[in-house]
Protein backbone atom coordinates (compact mmCIF):
# COMPACT_ATOMS: atom_id res chain seq x y z
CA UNK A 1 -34.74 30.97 39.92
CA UNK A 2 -33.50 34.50 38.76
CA UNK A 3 -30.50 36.80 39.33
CA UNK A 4 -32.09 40.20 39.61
CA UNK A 5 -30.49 41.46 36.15
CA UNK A 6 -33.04 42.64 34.14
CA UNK A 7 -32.94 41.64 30.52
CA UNK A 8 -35.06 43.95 28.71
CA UNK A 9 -38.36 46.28 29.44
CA UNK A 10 -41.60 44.47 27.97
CA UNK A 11 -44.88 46.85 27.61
CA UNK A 12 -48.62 45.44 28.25
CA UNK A 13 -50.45 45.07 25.17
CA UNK A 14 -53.37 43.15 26.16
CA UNK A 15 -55.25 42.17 29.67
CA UNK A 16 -57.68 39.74 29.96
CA UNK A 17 -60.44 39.02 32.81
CA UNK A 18 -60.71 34.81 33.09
CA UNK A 19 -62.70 33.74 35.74
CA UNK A 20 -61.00 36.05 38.74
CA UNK A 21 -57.34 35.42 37.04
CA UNK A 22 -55.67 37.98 34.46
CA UNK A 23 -54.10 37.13 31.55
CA UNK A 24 -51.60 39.35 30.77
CA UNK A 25 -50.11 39.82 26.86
CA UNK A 26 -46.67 41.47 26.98
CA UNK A 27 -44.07 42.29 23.81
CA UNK A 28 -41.04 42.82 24.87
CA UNK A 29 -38.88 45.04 23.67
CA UNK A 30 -36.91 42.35 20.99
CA UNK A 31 -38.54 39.34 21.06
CA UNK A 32 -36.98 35.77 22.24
CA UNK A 33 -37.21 33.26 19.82
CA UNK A 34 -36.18 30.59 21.58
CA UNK A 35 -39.26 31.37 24.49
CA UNK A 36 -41.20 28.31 25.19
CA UNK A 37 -44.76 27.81 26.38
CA UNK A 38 -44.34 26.56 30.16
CA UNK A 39 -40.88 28.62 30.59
CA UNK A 40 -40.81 30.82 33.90
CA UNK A 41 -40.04 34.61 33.33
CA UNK A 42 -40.10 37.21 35.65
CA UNK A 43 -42.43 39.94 35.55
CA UNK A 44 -41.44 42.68 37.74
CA UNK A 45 -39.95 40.40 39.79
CA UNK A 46 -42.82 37.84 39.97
CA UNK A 47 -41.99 34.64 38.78
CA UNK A 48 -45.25 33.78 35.83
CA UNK A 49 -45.50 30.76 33.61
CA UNK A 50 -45.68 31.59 29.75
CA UNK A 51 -48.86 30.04 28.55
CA UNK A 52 -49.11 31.46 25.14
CA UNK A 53 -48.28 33.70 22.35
CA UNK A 54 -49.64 35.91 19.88
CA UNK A 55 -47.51 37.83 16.83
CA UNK A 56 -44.54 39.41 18.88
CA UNK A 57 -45.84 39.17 22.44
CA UNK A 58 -46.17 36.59 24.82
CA UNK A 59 -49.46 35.22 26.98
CA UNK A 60 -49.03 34.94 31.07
CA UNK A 61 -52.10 34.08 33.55
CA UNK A 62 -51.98 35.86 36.99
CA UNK A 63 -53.99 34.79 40.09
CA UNK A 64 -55.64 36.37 42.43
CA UNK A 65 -53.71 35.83 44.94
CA UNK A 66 -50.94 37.37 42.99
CA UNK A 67 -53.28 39.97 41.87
CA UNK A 68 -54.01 41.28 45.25
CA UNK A 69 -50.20 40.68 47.00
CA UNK A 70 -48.31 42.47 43.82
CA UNK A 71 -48.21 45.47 41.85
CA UNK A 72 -49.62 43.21 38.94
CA UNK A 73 -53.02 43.87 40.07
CA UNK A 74 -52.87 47.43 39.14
CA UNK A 75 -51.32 46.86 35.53
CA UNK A 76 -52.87 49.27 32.65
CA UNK A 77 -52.29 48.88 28.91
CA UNK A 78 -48.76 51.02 28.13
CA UNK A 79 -47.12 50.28 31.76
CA UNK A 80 -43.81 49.22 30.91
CA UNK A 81 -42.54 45.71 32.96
CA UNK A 82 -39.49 44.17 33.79
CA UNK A 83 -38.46 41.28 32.10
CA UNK A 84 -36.40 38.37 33.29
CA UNK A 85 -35.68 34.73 32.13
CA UNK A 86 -34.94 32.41 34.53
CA UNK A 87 -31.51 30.86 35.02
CA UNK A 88 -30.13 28.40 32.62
CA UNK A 89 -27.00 26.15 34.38
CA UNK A 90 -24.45 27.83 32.77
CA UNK A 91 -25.53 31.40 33.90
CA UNK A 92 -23.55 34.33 35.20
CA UNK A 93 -24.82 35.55 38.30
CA UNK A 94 -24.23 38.96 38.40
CA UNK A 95 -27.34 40.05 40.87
CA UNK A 96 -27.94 37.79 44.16
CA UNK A 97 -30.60 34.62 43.65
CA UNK A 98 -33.85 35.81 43.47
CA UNK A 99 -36.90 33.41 43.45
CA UNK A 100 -39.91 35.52 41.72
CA UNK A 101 -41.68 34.50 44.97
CA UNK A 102 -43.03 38.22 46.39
CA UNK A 103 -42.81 39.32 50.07
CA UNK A 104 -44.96 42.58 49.86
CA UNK A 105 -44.97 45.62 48.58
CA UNK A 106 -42.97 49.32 49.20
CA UNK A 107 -44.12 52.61 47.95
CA UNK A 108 -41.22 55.02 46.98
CA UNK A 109 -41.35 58.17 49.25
CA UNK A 110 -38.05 59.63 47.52
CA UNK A 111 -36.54 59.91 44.08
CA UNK A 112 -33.95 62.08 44.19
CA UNK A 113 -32.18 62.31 40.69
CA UNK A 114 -28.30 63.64 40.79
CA UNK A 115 -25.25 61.58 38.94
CA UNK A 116 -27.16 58.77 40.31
CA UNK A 117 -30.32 58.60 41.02
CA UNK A 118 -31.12 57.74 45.30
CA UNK A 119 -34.55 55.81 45.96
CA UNK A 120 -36.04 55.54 49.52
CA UNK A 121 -38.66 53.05 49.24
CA UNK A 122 -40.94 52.00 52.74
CA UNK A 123 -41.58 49.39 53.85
CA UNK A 124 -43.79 47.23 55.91
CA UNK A 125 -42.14 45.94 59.70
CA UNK A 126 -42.53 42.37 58.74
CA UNK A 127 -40.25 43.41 55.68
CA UNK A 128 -37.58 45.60 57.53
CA UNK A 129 -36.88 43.15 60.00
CA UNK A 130 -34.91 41.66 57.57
CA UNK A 131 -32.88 43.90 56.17
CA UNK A 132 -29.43 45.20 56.33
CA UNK A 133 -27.32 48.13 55.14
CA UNK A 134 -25.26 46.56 51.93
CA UNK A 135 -27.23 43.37 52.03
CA UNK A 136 -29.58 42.61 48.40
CA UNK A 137 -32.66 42.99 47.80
CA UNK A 138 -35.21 42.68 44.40
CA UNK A 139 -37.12 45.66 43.76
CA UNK A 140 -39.68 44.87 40.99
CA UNK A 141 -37.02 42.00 40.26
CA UNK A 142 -34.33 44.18 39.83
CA UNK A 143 -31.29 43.28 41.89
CA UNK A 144 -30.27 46.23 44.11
CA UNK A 145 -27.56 46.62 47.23
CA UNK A 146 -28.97 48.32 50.36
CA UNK A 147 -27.09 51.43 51.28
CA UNK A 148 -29.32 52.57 54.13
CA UNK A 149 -32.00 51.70 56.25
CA UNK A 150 -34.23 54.83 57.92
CA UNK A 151 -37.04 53.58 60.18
CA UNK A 152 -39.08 51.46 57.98
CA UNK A 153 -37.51 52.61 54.62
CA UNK A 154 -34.05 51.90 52.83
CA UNK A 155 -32.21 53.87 50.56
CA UNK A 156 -30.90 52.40 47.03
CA UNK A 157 -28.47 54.16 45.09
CA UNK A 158 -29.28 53.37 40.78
CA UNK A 159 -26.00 53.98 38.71
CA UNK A 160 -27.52 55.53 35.22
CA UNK A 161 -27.66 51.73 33.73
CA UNK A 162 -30.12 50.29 36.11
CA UNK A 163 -32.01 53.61 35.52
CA UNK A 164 -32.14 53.31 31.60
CA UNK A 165 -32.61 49.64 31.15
CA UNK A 166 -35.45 49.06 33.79
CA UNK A 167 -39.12 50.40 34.61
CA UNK A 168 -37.57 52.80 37.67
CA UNK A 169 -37.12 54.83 35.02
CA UNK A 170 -40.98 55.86 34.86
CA UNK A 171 -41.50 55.39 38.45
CA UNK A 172 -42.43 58.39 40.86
CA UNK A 173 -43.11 59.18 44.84
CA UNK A 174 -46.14 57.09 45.68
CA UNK A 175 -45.67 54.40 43.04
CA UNK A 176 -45.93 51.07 44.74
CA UNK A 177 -42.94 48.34 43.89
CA UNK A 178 -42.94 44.60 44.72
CA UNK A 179 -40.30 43.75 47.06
CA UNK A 180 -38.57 40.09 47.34
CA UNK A 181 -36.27 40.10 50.48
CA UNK A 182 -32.87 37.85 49.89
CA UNK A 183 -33.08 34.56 50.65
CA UNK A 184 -29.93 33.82 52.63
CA UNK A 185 -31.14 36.57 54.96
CA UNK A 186 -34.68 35.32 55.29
CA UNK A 187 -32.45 31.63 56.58
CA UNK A 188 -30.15 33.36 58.68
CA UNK A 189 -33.06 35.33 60.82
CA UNK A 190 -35.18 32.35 60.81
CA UNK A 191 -32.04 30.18 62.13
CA UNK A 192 -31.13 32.45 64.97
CA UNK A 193 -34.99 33.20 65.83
CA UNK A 194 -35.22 29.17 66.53
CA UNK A 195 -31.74 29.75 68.62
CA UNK A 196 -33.28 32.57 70.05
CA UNK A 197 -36.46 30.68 71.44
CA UNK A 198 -34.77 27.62 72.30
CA UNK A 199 -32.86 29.83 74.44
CA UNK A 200 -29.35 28.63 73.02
CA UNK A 201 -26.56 30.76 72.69
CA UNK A 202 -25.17 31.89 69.35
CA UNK A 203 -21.57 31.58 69.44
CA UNK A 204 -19.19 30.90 66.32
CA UNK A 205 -18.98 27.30 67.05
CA UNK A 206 -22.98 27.24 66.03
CA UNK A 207 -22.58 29.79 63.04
CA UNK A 208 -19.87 27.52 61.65
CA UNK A 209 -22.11 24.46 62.41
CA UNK A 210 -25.06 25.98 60.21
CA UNK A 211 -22.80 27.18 57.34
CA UNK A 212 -22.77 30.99 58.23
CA UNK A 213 -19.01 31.23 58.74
């Protein structure tokens, strides 16, 4: 589990072809001592397992499943990642629980730079559905509040610190993101959909019942 605040930027050294899986070598920018082979870290917001190291970087193996349903897929040597341990017990969590589990991908189709920078990012249907103007939401892990939603994009406003310490810095129109929509909202639509085709009605007696209110 992960918060959506993004440690540090790591850059890929080193990719490996193993049998249909990549394995991915990534330094980041100061190295953690304390990493541990086994130990989940996010990787642009997908949640790998460290498997080795080698000098300053450290050794993840993709999938292709994960290949195919992330931006990892398209990784070159020089892209710079976002890095994330995951959450010790005695945490802060600043973002909004993020699992490193993927829902799809957006491409951004605005970057409009200012004071703060405004990203409109689209989105597929099956994504949208679930969203919700000042709600969370991980964009290539990083833990970001909804300001609007336009069709099938949403607008995210980055203060200059999300900017500088994360990969949106080098991202332009038509760069593809992976997306991870909040859990509690994912639970919330699914609980009213099975309200909604059980034909019951939703009244506050119910939302109190399932822990909503």
């Amino acid at each position: 589990m992960f918060t959506g605040i993004i440690e540090q930027l790591g850059e890929v050294r080193k990719i490996e072809s193993i049998s249909g899986n990549k394995k991915l070598f990534i330094k980041p920018a100061s190295f953690w001592q304390d990493l541990k082979i086994g130990e989940s870290i996010a990787v642009d917001g997908v949640c790998l397992t460290v498997v080795g190291f080698k000098k300053d970087f450290f050794a993840a193996e993709v999938m292709p499943a994960t290949l195919s349903q992330t931006t990892l897929g398209s990784l070159k040597l020089g892209e710079y990642v976002n890095l994330e341990r995951s959450l010790m017990p005695a945490s802060h969590l600043s973002g909004h629980f993020v699992s490193g589990h993927i829902d799809g991908m957006g491409v951004i189709s605005n970057k409009q730079k200012g004071k703060d920078v405004i990203l409109s990012i689209k989105v597929s249907a099956e994504i949208i559905k679930y969203l919700l103007p000042k709600g969370s939401i991980a964009v290539d892990g990083i833990s970001l509040t909804i300001g609007e939603i336009k069709n099938k994009e949403f607008i995210a406003y980055l203060i200059p610190h999300t900017l500088k310490n994360t990969n949106l810095q080098f991202k332009n129109v038509g760069d593809k993101v992976n997306i991870e929509i909040d859990l509690l909202a994912k639970a919330v639509y699914q609980y009213l959909q099975n309200f909604s085709k059980d034909k019951q009605e939703i009244t506050k007696e119910m939302l109190i019942s399932g822990g909503f209110l």
